[in-house]
PDB file of N, CA and C in Angstrom:
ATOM      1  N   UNK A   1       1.661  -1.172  19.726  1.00  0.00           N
ATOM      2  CA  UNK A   1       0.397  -1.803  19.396  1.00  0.00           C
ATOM      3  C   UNK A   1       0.042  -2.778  20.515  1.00  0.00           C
ATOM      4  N   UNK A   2      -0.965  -2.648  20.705  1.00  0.00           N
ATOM      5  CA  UNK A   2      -1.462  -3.870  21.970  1.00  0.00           C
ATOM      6  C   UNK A   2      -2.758  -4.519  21.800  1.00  0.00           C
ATOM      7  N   UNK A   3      -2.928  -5.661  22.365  1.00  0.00           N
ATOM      8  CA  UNK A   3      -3.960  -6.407  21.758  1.00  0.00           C
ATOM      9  C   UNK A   3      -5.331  -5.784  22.118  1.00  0.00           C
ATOM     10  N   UNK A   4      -6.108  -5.776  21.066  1.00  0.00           N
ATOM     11  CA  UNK A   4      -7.484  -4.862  20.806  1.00  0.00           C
ATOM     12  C   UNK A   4      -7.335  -4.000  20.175  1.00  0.00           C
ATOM     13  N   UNK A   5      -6.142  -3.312  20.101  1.00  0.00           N
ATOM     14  CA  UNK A   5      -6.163  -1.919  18.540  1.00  0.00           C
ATOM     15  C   UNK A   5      -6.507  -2.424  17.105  1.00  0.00           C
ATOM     16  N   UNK A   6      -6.865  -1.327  16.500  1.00  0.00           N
ATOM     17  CA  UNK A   6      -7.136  -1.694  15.723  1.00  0.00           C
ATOM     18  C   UNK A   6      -5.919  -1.351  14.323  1.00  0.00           C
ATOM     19  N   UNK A   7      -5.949  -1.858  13.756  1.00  0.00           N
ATOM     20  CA  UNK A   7      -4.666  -2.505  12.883  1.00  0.00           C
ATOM     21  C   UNK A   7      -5.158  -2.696  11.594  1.00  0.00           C
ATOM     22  N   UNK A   8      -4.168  -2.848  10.453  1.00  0.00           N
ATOM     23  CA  UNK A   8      -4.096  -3.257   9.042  1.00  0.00           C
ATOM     24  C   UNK A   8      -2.659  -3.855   9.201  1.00  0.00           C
ATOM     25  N   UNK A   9      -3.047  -4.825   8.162  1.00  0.00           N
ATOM     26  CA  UNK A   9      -1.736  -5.836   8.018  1.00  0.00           C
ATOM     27  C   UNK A   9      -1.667  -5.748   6.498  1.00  0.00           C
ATOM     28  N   UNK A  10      -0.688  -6.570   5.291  1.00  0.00           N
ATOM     29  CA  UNK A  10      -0.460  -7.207   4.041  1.00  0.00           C
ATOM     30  C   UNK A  10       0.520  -8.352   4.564  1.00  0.00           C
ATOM     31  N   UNK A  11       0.344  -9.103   4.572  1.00  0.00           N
ATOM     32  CA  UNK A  11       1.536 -10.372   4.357  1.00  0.00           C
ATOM     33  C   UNK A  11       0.704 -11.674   3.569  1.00  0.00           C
ATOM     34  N   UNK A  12       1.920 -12.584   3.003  1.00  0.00           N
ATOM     35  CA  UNK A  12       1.018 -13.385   2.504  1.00  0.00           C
ATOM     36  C   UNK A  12       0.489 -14.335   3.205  1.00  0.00           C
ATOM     37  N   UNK A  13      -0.641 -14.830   2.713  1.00  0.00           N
ATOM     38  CA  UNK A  13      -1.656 -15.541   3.414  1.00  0.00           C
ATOM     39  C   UNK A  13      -2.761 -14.665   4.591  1.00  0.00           C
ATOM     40  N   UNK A  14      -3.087 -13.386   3.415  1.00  0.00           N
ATOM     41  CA  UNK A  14      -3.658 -12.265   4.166  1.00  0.00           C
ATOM     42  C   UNK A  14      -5.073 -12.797   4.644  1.00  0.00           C
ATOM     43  N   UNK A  15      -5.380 -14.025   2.777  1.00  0.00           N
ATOM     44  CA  UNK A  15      -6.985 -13.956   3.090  1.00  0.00           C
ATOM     45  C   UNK A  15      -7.447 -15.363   3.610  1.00  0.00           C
ATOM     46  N   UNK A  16      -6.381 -15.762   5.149  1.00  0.00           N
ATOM     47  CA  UNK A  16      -6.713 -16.653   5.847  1.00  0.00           C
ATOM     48  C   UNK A  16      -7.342 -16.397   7.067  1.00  0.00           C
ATOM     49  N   UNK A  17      -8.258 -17.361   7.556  1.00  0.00           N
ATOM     50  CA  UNK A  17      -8.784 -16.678   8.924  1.00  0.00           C
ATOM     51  C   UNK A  17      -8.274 -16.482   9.858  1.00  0.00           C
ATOM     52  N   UNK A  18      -6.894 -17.150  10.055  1.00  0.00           N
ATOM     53  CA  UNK A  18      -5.565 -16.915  10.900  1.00  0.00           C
ATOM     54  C   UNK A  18      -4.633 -16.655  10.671  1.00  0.00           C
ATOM     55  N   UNK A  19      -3.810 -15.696  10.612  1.00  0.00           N
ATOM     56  CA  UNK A  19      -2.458 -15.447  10.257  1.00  0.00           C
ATOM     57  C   UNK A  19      -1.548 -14.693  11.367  1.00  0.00           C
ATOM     58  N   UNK A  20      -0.675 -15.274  11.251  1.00  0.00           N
ATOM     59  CA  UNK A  20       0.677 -14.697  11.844  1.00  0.00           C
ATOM     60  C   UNK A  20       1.030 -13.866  11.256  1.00  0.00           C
ATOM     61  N   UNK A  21       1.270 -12.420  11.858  1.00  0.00           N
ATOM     62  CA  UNK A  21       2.015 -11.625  11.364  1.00  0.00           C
ATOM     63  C   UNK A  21       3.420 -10.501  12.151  1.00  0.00           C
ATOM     64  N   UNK A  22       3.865 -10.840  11.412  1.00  0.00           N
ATOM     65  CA  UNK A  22       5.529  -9.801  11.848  1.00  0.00           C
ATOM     66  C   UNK A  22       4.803  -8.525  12.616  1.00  0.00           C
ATOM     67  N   UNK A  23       5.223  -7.919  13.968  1.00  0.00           N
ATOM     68  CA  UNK A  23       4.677  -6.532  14.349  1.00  0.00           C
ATOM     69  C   UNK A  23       5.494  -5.439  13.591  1.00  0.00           C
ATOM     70  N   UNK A  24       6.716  -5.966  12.606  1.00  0.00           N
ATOM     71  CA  UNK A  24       6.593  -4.656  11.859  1.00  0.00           C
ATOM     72  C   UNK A  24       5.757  -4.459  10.631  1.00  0.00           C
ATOM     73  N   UNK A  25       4.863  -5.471  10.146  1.00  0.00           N
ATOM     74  CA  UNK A  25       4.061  -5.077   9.622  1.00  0.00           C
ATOM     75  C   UNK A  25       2.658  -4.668   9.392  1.00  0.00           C
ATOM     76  N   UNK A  26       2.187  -4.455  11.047  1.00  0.00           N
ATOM     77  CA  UNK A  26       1.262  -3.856  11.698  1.00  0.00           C
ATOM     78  C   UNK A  26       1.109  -2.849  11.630  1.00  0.00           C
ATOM     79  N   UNK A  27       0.008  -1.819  10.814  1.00  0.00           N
ATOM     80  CA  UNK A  27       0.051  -0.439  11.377  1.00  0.00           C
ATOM     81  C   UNK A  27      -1.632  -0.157  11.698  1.00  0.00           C
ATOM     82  N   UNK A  28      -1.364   0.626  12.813  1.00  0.00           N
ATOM     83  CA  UNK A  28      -1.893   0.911  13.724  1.00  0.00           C
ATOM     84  C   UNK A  28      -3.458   2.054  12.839  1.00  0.00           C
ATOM     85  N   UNK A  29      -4.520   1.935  13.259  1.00  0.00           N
ATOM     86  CA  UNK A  29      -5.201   2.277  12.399  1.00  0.00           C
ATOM     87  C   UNK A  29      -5.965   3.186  13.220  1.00  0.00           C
ATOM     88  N   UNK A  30      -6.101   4.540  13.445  1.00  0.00           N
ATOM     89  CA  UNK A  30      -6.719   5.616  14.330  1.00  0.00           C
ATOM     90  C   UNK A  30      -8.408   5.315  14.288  1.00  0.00           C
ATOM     91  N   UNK A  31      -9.109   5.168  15.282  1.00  0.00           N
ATOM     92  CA  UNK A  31     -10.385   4.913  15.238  1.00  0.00           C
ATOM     93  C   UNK A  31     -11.304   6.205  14.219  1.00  0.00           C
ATOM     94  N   UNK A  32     -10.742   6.945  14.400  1.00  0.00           N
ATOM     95  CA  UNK A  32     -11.515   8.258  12.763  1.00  0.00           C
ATOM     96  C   UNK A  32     -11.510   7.321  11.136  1.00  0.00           C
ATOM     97  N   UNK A  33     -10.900   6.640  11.199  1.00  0.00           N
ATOM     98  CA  UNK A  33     -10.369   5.949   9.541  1.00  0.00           C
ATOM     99  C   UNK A  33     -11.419   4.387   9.907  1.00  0.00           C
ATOM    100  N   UNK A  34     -12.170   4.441   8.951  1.00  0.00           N
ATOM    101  CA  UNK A  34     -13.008   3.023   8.823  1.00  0.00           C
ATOM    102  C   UNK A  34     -11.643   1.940   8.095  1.00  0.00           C
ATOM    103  N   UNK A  35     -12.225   0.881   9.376  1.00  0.00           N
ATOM    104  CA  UNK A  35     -11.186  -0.068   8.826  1.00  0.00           C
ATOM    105  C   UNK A  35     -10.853  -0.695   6.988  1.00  0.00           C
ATOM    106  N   UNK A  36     -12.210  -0.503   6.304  1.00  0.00           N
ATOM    107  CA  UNK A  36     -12.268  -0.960   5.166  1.00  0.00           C
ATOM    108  C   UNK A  36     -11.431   0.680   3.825  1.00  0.00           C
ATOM    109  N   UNK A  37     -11.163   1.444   4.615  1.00  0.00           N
ATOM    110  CA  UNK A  37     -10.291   2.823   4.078  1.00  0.00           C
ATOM    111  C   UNK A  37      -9.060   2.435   4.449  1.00  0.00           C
ATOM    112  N   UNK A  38      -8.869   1.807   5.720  1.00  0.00           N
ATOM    113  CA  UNK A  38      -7.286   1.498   5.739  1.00  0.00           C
ATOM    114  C   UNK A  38      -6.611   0.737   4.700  1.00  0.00           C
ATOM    115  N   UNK A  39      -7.767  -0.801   4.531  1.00  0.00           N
ATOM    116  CA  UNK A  39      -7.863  -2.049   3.953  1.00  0.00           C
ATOM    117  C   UNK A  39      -7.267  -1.637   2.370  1.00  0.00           C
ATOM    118  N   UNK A  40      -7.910  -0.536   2.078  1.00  0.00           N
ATOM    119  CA  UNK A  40      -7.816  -0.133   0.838  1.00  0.00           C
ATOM    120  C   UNK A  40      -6.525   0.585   0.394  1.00  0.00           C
ATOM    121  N   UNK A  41      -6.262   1.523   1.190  1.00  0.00           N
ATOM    122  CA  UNK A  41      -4.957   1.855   1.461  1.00  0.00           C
ATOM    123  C   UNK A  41      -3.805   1.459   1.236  1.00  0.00           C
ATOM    124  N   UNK A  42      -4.066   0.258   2.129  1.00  0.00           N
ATOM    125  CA  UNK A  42      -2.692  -0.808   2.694  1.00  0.00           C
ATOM    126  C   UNK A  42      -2.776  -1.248   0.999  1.00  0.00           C
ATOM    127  N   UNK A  43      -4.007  -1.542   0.483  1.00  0.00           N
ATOM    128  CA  UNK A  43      -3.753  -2.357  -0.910  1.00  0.00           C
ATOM    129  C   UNK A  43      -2.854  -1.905  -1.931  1.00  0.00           C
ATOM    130  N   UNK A  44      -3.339  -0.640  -2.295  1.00  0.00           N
ATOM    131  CA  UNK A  44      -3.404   0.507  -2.934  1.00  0.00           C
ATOM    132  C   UNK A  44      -2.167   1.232  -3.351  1.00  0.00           C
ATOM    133  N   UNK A  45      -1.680   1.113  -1.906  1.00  0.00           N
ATOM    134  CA  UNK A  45      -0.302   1.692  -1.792  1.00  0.00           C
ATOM    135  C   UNK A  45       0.964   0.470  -2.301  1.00  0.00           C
ATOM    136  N   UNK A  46       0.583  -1.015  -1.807  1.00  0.00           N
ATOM    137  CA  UNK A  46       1.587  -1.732  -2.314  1.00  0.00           C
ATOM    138  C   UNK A  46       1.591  -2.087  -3.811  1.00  0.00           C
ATOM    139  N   UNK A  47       0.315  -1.934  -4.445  1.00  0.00           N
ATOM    140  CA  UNK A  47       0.067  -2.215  -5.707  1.00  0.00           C
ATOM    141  C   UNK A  47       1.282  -1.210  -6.102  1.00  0.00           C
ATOM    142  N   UNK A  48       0.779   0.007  -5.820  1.00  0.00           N
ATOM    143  CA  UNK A  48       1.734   1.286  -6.601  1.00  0.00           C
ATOM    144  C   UNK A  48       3.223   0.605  -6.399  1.00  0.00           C
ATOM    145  N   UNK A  49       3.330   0.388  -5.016  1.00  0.00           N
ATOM    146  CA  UNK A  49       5.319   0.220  -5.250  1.00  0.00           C
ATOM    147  C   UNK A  49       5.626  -0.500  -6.000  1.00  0.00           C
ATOM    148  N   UNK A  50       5.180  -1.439  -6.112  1.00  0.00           N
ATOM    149  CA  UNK A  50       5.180  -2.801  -6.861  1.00  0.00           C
ATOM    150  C   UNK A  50       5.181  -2.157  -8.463  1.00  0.00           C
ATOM    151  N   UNK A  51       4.197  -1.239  -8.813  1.00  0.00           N
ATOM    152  CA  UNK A  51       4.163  -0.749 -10.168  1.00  0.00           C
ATOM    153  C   UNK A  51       5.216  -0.208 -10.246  1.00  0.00           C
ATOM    154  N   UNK A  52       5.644   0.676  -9.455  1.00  0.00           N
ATOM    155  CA  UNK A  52       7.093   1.646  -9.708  1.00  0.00           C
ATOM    156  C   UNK A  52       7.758   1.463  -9.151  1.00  0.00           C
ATOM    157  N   UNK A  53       7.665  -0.003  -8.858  1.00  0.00           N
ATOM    158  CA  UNK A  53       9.981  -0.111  -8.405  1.00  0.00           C
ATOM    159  C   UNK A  53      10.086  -1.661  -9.145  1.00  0.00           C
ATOM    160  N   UNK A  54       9.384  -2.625  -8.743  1.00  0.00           N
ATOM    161  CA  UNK A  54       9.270  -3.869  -8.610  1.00  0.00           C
ATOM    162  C   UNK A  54       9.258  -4.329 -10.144  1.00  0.00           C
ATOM    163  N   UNK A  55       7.925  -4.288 -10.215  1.00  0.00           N
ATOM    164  CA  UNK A  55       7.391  -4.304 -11.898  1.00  0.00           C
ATOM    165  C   UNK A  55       8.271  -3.652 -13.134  1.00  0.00           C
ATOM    166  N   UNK A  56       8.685  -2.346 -12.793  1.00  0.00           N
ATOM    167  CA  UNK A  56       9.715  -1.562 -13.946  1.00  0.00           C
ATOM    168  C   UNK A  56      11.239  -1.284 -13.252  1.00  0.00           C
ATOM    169  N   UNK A  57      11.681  -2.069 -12.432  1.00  0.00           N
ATOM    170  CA  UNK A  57      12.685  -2.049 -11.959  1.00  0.00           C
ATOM    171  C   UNK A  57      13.946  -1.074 -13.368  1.00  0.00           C
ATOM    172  N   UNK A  58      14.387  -0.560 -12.796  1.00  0.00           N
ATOM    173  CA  UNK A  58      15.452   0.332 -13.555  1.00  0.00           C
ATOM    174  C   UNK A  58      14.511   1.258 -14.832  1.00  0.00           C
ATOM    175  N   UNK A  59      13.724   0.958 -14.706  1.00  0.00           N
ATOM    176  CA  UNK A  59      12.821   1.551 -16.383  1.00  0.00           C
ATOM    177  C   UNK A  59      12.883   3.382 -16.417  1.00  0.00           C
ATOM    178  N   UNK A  60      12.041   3.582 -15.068  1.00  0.00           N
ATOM    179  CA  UNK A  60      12.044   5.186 -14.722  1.00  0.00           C
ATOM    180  C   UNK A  60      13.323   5.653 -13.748  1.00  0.00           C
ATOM    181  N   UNK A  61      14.050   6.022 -14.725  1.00  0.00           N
ATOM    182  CA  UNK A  61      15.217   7.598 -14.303  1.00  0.00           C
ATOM    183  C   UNK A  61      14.532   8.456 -13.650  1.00  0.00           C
ATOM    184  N   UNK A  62      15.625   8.988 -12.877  1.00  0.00           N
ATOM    185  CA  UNK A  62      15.617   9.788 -12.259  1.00  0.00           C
ATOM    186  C   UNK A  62      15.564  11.247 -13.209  1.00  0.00           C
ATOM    187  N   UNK A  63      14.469  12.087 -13.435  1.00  0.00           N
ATOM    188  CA  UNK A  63      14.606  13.342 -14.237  1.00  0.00           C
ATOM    189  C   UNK A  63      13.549  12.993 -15.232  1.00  0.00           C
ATOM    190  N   UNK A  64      13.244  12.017 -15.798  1.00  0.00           N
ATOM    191  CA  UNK A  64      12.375  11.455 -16.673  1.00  0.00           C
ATOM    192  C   UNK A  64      11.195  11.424 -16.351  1.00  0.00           C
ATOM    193  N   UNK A  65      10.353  11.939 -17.568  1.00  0.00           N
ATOM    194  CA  UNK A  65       9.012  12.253 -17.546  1.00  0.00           C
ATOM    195  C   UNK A  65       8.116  10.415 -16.791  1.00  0.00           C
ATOM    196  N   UNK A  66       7.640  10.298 -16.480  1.00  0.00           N
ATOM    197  CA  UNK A  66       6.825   9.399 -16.935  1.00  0.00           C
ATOM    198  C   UNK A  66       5.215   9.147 -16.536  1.00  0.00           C
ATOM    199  N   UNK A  67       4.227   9.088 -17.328  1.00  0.00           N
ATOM    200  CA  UNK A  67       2.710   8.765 -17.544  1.00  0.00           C
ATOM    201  C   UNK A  67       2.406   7.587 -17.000  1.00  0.00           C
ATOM    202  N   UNK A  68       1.418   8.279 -15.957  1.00  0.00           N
ATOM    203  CA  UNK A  68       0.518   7.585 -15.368  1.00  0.00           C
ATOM    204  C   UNK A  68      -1.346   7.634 -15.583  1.00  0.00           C
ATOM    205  N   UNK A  69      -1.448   6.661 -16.293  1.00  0.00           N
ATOM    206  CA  UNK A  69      -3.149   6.669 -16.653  1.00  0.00           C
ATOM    207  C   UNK A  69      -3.960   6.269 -15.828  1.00  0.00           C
ATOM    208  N   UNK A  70      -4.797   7.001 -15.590  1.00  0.00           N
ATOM    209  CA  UNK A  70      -6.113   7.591 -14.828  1.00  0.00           C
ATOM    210  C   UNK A  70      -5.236   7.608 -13.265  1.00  0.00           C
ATOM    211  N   UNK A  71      -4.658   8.874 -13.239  1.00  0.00           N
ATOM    212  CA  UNK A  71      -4.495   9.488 -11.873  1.00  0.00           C
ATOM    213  C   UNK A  71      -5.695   9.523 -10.660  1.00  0.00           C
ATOM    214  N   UNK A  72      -6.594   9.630 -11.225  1.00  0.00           N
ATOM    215  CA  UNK A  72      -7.886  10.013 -10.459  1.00  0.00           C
ATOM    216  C   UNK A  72      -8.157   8.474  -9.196  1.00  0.00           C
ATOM    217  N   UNK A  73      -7.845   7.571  -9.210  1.00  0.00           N
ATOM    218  CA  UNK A  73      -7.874   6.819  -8.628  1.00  0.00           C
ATOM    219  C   UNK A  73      -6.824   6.745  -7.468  1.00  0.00           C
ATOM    220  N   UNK A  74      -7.113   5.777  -6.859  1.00  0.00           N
ATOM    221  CA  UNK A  74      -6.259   5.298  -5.512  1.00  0.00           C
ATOM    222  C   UNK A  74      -5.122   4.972  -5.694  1.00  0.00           C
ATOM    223  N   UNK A  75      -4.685   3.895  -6.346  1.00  0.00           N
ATOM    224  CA  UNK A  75      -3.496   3.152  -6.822  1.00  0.00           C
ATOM    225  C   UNK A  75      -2.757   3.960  -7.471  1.00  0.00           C
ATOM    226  N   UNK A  76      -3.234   4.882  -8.781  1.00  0.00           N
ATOM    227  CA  UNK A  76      -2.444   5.754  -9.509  1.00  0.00           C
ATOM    228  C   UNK A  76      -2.064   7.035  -8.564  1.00  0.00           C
ATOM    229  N   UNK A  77      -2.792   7.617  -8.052  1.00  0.00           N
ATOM    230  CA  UNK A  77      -2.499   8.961  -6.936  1.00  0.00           C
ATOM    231  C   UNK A  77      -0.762   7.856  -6.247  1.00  0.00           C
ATOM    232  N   UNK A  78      -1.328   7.038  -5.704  1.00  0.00           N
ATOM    233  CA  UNK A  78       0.052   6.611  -4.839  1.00  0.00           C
ATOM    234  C   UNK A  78       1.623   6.418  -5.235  1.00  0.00           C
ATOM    235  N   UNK A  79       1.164   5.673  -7.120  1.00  0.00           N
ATOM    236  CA  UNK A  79       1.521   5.767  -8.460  1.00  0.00           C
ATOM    237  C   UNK A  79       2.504   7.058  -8.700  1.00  0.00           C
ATOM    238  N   UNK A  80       2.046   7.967  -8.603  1.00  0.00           N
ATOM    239  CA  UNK A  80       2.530   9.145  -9.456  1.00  0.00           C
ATOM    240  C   UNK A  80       3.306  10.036  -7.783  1.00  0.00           C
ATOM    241  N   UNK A  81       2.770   9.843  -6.634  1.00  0.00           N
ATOM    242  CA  UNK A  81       3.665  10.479  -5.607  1.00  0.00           C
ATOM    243  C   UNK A  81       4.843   9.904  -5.351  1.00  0.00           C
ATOM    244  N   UNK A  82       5.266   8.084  -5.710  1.00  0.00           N
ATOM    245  CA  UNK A  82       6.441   7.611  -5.439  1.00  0.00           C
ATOM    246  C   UNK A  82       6.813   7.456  -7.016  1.00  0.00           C
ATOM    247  N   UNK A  83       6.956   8.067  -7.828  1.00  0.00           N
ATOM    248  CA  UNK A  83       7.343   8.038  -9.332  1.00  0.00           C
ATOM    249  C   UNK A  83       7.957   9.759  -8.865  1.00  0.00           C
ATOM    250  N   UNK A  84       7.704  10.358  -8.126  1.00  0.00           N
ATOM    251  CA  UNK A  84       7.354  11.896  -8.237  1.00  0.00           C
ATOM    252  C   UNK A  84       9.228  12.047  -7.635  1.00  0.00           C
TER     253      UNK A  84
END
């Protein structure tokens, strides 16, 4: 990454006008992808881990069914591929 790419970050103190952030938690964002699709992404995707590891820590086995409501969205799609 080098300065001027364009990038998505999450760390805390995201929604400051300055932040420091770790370069491993930089990813690099291909000029085809509008930055506000990455933005969403980056969200989207940590919400989900957070739902299925963090939040229900030990809850979902391995082999075990488990329901996810309204798949059709962002968060749940990400939801149900790391549950999968």
């Amino acid at each position: 990454v080098n300065i001027g790419d364009r990038v998505a970050y999450s760390v805390f103190g995201s929604y400051a006008e300055y932040t420091a952030v770790p370069a491993a938690k930089i990813l690099p964002v291909p000029t085809s992808v509008p930055l506000d699709v990455a933005t969403a992404c980056v969200v989207q995707g940590m919400t989900a881990h957070y739902l299925t590891s963090d939040c229900n820590a030990g809850l979902i086995k391995p082999g075990e069914w488990c329901l996810i409501h309204g798949v059709g969205g962002g968060t749940c799609q990400w939801a149900a591929q790391m549950a999968d």
